[in-house]
C-alpha atoms as a PDB file:
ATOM      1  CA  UNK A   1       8.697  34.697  -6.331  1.00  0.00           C
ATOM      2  CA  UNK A   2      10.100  36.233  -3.296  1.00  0.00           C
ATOM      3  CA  UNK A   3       6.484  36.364  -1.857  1.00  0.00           C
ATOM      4  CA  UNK A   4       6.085  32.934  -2.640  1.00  0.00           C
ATOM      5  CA  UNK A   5       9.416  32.219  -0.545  1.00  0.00           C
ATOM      6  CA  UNK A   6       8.171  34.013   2.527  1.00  0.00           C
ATOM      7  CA  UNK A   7       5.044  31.862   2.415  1.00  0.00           C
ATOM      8  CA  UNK A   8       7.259  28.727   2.793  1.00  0.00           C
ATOM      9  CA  UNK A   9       9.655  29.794   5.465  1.00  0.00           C
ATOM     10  CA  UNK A  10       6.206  31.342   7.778  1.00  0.00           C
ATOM     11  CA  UNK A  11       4.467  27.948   7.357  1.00  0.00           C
ATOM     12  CA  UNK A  12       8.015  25.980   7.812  1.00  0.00           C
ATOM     13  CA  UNK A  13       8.640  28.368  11.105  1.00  0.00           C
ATOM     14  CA  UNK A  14       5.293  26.628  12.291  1.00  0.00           C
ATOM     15  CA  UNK A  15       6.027  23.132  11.234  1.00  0.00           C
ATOM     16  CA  UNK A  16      10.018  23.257  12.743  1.00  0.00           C
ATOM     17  CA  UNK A  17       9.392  22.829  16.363  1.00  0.00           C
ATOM     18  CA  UNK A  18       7.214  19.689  15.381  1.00  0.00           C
ATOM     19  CA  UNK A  19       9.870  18.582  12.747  1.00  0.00           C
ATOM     20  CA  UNK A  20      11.175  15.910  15.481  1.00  0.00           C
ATOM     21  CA  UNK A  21       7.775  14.567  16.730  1.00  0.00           C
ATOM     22  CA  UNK A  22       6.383  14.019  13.209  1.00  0.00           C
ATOM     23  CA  UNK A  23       9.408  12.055  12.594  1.00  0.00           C
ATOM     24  CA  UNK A  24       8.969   9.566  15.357  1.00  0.00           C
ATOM     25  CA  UNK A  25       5.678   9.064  14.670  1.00  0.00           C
ATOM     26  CA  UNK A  26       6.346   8.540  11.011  1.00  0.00           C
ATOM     27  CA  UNK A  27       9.838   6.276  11.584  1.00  0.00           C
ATOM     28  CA  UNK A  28       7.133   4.356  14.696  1.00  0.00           C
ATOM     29  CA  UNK A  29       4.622   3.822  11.801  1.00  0.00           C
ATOM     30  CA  UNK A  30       6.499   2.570   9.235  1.00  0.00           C
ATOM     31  CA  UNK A  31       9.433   1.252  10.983  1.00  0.00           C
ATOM     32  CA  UNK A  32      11.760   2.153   8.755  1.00  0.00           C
ATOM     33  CA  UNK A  33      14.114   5.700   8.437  1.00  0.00           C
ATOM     34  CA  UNK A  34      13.606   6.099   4.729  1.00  0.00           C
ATOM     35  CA  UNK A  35       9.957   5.906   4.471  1.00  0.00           C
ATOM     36  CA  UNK A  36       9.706   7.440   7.899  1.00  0.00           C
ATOM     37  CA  UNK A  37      11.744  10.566   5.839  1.00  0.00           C
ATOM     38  CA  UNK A  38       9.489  10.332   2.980  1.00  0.00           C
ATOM     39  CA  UNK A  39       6.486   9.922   4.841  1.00  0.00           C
ATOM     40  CA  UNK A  40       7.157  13.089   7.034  1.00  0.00           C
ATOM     41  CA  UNK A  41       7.981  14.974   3.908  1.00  0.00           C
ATOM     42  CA  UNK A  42       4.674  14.383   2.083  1.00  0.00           C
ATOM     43  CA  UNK A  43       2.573  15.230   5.179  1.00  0.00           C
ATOM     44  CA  UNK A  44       4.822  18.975   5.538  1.00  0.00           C
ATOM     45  CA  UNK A  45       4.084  19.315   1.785  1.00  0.00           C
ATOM     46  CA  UNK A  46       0.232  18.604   1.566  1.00  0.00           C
ATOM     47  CA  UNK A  47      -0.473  20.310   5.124  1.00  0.00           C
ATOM     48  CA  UNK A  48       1.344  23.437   2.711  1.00  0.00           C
ATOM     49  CA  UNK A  49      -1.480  23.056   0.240  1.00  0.00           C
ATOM     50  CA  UNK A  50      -4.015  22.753   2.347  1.00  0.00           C
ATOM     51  CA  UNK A  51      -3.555  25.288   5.191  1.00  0.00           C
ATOM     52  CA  UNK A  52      -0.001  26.735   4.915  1.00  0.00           C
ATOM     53  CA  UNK A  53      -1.506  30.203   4.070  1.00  0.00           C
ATOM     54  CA  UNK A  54      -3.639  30.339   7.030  1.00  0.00           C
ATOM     55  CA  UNK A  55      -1.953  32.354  10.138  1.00  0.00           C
ATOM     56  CA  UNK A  56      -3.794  30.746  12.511  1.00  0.00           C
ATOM     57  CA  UNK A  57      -2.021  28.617  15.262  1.00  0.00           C
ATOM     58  CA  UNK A  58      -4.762  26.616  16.129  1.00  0.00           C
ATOM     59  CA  UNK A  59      -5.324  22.931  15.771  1.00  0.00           C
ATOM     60  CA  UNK A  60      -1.863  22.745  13.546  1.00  0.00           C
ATOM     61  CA  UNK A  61      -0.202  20.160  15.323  1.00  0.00           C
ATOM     62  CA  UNK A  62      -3.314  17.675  15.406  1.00  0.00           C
ATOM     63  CA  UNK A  63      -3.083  18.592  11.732  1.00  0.00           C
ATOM     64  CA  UNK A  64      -0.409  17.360  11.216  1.00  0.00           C
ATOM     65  CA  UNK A  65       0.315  14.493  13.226  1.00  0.00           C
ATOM     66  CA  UNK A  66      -3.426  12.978  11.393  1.00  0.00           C
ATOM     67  CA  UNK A  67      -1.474  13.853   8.272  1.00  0.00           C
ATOM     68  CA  UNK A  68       1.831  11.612   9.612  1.00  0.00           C
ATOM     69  CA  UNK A  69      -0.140   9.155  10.437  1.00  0.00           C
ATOM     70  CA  UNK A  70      -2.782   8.693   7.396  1.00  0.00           C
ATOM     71  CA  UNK A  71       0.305   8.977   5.052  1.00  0.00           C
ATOM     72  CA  UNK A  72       2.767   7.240   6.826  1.00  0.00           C
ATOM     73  CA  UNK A  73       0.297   4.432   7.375  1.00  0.00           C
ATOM     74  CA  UNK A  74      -0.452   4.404   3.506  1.00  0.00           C
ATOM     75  CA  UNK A  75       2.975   4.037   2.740  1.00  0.00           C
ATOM     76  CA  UNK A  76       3.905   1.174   5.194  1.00  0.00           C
ATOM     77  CA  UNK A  77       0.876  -0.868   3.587  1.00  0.00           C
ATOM     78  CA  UNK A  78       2.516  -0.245  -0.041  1.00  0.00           C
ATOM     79  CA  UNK A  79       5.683  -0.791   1.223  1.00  0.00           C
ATOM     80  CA  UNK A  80       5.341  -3.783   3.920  1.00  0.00           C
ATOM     81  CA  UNK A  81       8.846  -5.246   3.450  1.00  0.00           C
ATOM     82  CA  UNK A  82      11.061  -2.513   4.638  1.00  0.00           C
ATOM     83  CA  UNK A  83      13.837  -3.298   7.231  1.00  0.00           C
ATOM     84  CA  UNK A  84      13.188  -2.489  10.643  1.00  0.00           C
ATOM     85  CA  UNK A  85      15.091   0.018  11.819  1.00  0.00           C
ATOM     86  CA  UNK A  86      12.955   1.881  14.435  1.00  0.00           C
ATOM     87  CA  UNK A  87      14.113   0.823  18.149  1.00  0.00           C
ATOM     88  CA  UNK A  88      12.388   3.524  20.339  1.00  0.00           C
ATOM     89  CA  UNK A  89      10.472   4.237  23.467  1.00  0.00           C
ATOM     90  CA  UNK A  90      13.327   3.363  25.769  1.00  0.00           C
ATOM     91  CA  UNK A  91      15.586   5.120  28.082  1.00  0.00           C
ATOM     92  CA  UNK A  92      19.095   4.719  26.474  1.00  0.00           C
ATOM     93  CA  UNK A  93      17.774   6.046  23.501  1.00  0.00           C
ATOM     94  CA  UNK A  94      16.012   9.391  24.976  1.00  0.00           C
ATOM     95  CA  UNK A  95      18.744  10.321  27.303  1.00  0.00           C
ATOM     96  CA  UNK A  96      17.414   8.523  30.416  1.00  0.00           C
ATOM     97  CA  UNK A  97      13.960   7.639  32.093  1.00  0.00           C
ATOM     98  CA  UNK A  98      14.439  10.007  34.947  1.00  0.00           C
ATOM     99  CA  UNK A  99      11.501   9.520  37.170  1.00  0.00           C
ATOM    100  CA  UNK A 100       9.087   8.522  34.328  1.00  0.00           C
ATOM    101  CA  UNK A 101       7.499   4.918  35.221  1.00  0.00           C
ATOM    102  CA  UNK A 102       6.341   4.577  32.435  1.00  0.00           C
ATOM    103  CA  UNK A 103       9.321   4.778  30.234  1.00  0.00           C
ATOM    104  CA  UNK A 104      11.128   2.159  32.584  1.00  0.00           C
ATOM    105  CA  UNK A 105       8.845  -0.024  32.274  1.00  0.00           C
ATOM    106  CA  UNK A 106       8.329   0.221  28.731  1.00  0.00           C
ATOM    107  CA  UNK A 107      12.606  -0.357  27.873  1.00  0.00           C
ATOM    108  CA  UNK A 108      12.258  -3.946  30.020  1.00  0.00           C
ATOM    109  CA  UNK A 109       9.684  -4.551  26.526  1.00  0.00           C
ATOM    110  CA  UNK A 110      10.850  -5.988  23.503  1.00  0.00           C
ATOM    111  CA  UNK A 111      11.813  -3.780  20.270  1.00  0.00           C
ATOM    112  CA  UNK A 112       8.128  -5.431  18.681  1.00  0.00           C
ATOM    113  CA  UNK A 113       6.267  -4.706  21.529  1.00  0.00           C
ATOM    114  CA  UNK A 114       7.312  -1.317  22.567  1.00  0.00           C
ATOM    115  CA  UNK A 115       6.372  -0.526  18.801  1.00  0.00           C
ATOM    116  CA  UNK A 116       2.944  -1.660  20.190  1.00  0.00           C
ATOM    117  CA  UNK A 117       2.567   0.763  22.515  1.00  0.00           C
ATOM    118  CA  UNK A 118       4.444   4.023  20.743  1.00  0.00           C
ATOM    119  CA  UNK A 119       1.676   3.083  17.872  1.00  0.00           C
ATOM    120  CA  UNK A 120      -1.052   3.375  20.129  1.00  0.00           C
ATOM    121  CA  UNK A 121      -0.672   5.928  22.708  1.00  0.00           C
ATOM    122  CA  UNK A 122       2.250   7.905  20.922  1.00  0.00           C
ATOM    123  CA  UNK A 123       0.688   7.779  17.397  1.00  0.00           C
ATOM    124  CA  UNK A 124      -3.163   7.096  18.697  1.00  0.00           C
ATOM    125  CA  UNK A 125      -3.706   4.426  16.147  1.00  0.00           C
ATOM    126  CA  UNK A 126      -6.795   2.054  16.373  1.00  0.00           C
ATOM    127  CA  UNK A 127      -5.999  -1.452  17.080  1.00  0.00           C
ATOM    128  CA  UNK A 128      -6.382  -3.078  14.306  1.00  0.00           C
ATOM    129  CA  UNK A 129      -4.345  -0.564  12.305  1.00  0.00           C
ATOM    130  CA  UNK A 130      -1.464  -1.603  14.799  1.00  0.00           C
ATOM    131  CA  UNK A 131      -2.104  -5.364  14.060  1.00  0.00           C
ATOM    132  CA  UNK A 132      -2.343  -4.670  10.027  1.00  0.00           C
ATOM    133  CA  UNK A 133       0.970  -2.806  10.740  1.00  0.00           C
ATOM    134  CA  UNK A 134       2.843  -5.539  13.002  1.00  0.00           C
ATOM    135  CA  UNK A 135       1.468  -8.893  11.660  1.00  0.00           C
ATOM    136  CA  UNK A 136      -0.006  -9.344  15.311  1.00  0.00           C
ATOM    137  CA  UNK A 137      -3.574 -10.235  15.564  1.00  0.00           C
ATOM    138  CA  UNK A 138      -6.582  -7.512  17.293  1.00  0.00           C
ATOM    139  CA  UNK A 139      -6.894  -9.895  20.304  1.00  0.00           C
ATOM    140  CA  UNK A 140      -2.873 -10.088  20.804  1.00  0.00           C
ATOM    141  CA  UNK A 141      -2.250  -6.237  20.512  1.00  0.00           C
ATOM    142  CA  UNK A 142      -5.717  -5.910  22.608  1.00  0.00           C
ATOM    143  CA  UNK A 143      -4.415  -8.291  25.378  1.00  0.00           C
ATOM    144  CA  UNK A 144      -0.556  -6.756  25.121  1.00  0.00           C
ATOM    145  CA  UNK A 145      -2.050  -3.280  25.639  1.00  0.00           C
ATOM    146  CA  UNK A 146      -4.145  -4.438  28.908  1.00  0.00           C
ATOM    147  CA  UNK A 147      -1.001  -6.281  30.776  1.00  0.00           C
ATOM    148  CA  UNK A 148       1.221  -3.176  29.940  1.00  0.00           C
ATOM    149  CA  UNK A 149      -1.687  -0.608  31.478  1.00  0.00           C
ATOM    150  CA  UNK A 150      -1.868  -3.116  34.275  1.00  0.00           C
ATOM    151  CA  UNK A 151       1.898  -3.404  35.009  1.00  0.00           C
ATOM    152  CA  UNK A 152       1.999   0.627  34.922  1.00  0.00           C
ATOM    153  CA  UNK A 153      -0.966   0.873  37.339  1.00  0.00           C
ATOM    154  CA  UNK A 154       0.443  -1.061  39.401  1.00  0.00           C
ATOM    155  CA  UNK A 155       3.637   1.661  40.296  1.00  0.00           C
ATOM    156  CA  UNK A 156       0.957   4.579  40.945  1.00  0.00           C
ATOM    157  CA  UNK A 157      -1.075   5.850  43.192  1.00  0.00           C
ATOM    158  CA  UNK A 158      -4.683   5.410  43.907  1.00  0.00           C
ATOM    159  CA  UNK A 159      -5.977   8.576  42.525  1.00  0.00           C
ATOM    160  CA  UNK A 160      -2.984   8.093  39.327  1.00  0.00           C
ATOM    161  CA  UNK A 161      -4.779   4.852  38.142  1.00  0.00           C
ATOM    162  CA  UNK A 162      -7.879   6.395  37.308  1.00  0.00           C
ATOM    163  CA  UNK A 163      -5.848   8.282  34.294  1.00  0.00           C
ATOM    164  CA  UNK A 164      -3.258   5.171  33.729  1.00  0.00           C
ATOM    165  CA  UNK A 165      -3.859   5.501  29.668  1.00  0.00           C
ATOM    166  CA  UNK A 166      -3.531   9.168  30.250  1.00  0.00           C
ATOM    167  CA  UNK A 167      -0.215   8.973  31.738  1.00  0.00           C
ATOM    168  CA  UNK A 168       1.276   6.537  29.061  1.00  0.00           C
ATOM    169  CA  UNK A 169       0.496   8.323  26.324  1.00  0.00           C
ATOM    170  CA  UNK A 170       1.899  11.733  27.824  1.00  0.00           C
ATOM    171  CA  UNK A 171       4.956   9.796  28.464  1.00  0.00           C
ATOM    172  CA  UNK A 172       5.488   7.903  24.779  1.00  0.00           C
ATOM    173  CA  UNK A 173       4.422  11.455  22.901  1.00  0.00           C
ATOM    174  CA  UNK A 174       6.986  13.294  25.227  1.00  0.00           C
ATOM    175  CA  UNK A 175       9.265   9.959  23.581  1.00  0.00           C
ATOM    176  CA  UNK A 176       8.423  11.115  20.393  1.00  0.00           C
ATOM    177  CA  UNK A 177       9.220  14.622  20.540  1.00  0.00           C
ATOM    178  CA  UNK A 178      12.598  13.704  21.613  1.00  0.00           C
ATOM    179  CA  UNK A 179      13.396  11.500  18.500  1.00  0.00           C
ATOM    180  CA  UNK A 180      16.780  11.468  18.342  1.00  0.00           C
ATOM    181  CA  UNK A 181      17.146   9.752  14.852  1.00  0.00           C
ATOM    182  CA  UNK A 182      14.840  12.706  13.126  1.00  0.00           C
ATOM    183  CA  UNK A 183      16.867  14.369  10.347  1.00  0.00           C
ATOM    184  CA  UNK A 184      18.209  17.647  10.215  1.00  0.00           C
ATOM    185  CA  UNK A 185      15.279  20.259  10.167  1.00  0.00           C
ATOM    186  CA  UNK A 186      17.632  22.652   7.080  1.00  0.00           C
ATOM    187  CA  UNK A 187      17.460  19.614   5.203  1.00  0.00           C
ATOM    188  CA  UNK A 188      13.753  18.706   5.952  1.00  0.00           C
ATOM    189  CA  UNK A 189      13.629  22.995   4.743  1.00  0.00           C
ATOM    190  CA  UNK A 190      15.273  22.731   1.605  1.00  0.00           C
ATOM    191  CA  UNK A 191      13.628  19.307  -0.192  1.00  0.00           C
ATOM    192  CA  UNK A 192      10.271  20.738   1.392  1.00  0.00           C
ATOM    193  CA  UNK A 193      11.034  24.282  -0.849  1.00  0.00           C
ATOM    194  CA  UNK A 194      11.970  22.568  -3.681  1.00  0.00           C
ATOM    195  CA  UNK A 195       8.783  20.619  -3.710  1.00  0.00           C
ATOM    196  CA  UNK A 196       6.627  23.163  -3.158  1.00  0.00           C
ATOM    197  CA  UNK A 197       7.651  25.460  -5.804  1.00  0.00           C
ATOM    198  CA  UNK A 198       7.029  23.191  -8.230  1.00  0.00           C
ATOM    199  CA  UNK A 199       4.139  24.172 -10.269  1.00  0.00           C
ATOM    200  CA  UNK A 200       0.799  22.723  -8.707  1.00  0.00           C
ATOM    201  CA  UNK A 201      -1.232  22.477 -12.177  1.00  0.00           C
ATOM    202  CA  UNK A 202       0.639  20.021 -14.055  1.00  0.00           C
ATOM    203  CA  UNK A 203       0.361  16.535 -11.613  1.00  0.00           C
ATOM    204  CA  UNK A 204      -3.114  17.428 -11.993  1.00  0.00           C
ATOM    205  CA  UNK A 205      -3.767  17.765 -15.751  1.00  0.00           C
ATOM    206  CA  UNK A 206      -1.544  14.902 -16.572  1.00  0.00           C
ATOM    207  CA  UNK A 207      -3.475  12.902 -13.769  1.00  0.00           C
ATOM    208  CA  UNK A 208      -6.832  13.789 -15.873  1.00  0.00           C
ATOM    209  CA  UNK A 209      -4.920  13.178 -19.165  1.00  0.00           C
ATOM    210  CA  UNK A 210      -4.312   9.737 -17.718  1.00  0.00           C
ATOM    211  CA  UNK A 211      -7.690   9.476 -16.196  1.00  0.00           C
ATOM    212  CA  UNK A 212      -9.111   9.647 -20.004  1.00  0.00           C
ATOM    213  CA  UNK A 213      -6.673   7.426 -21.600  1.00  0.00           C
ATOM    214  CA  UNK A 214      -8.018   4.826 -19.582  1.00  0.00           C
ATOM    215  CA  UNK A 215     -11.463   5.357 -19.682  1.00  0.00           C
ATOM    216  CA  UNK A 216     -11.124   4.699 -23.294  1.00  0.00           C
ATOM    217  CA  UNK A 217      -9.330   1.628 -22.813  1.00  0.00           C
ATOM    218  CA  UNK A 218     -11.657   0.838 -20.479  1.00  0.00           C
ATOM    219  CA  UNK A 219     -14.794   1.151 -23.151  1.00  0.00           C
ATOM    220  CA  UNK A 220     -12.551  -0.691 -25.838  1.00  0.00           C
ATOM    221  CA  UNK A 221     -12.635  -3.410 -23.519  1.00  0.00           C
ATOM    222  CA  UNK A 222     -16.070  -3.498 -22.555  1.00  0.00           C
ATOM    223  CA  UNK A 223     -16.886  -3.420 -26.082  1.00  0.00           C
ATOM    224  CA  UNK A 224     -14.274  -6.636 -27.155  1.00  0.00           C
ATOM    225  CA  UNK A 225     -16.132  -8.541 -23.585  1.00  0.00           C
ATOM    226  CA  UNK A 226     -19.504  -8.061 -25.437  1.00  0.00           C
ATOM    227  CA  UNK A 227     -18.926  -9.383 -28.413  1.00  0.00           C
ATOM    228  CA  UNK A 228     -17.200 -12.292 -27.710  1.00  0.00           C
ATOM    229  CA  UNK A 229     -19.663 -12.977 -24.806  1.00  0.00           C
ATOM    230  CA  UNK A 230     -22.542 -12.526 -27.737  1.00  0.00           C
ATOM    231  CA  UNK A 231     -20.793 -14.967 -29.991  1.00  0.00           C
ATOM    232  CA  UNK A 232     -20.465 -17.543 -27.305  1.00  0.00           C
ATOM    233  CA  UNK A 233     -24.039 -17.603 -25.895  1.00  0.00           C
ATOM    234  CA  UNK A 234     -25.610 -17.274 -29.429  1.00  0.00           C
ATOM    235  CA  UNK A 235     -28.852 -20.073 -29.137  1.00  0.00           C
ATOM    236  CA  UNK A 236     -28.040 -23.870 -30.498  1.00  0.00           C
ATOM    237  CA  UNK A 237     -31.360 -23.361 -32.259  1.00  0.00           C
ATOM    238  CA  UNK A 238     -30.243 -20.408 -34.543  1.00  0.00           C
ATOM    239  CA  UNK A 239     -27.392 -22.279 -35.747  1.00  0.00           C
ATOM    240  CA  UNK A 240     -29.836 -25.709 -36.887  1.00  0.00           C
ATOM    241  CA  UNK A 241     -31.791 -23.266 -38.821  1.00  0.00           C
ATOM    242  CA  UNK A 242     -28.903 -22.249 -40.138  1.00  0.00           C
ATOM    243  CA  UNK A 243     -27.625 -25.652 -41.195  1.00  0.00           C
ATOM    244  CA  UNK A 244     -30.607 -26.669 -43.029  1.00  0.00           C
ATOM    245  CA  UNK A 245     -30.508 -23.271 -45.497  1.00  0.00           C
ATOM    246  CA  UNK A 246     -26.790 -23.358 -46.252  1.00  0.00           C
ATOM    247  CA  UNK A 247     -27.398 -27.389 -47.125  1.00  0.00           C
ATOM    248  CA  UNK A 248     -29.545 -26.701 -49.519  1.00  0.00           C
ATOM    249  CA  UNK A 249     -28.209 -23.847 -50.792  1.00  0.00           C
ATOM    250  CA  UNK A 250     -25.141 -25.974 -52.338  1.00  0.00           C
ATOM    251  CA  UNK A 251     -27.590 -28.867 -53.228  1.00  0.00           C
ATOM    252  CA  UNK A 252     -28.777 -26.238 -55.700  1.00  0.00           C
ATOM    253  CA  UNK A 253     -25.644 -26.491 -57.392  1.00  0.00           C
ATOM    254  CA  UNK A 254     -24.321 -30.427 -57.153  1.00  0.00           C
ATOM    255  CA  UNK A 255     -23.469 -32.292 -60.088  1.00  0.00           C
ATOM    256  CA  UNK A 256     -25.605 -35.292 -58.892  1.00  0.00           C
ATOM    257  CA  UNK A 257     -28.801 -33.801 -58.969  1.00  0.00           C
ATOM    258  CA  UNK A 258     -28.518 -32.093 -62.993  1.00  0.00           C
ATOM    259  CA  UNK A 259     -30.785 -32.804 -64.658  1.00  0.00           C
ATOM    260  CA  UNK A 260     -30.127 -35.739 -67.136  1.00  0.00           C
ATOM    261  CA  UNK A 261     -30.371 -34.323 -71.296  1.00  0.00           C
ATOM    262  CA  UNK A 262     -33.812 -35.826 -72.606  1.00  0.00           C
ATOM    263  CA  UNK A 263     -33.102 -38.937 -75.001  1.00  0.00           C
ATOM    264  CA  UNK A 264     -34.671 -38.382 -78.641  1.00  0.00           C
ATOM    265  CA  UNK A 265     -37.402 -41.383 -78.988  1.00  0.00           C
ATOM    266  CA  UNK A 266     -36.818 -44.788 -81.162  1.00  0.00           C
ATOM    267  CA  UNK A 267     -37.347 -44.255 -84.915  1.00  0.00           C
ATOM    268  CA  UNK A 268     -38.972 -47.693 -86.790  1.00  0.00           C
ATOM    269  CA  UNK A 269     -37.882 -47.925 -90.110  1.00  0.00           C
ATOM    270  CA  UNK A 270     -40.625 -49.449 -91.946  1.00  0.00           C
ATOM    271  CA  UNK A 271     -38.940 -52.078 -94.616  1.00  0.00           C
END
């Protein structure tokens, strides 16, 4: 037990200087806190299973912002009627732009399309992910993108423009890991602890249990669909030979065609 305790806090002392980035990818995502919450929590959890035993360092963030994003992307799709409540990538909300262009520019945006642009170069989604996400079309979020990398080019230098996307998405990931709405990373410690100490086993026997159940029901059905599909295509042929047979089967038996008692013949009486 207590060696399965230090496991969690040396994989959590990896994960807590990320706690806040993961966050504001997930809340950017889904746009809302509680599935943001719920979304980073699943992604700590399952990057537990997968690597949390390994020591090595390397590659765990890109771990586990693709794990943010596949989940939290998953859940939004589920989930699609959420209230907004994400209102990032702007200066007020980071404690000022300083000298970043970028971030200037993007606060003069509206709250839908600075979502835009923290889902692509913050999160690195694919545009048509971001449209699925926002209810925008590919060619709108396409077109949005290209006036926004314009606008920015436009405030650099020469040599800068050459690396605009570059620039923005240094600038919205800095945004991220800055979240100030992320929740508090003893909290994030404790459900993540309680999770993972559950036994693994048992989701996955009762997941096979279920699996069978329903392949049964499945074949039961199959079975029903096949007979009743039989029965309804049986040949119009079969049943007029049929006809014929079960007519004369009750002639057999009809009053009207007994035979009639033989009559004893006339007698002449001879006087």
């Amino acid at each position: 037990m207590r060696q399965a305790t230090e496991e969690l806090r040396a994989y959590f002392a990896r994960i807590r200087p990320l706690c806040r980035e993961l966050f504001g990818m997930a809340h950017a995502i889904c746009g809302n806190y509680e599935l943001a919450e719920y979304a980073m929590q699943r992604a700590i959890l399952e990057g537990f299973h997968r690597t949390g035993r390994s020591k090595s360092r390397i590659g765990i963030r890109e771990n586990m912002r693709g794990l943010v994003r596949r989940i939290a992307y998953e859940q939004t799709l589920l989930i699609d009627d959420a209230e907004l409540t994400w209102d990032g990538f702007q200066a007020d909300k980071i404690d000022g732009a300083g000298e970043d262009q970028v971030l200037r520019l993007a606060a003069l945006e509206e709250v839908d399309v600075r979502r835009i642009l923290m889902l692509r170069y913050g999160c690195q989604m694919r545009v048509r992910e971001i449209a699925r996400l926002t209810g925008a079309t590919p060619k709108q979020v396409a077109s949005l993108l290209d006036r926004f990398e314009k606008r920015v080019g436009r405030k650099l230098s020469s040599r800068q423009r050459m690396r605009v996307e570059g620039l923005i998405s240094r600038s919205a990931r800095e945004a991220l890991s800055r979240e100030p709405n992320a929740p508090d990373a003893g909290a994030v410690f404790r459900s993540f602890e309680a999770e993972a100490s559950q036994p693994e086993g048992r989701p996955r026997v009762a997941l096979r249990a279920l699996n069978g159940v329903l392949a049964i029901v499945l074949a039961l059905v199959c079975v029903v669909i096949f007979w009743v599909v039989a029965v309804l295509i049986q040949s119009p042929e079969s049943r007029l030979e049929e006809a014929p047979t079960a007519t004369a089967a009750v002639g057999e038996f009809s009053p009207a065609q007994t035979v009639a008692p033989t009559q004893e013949p006339f007698l002449a009486i001879d006087l």
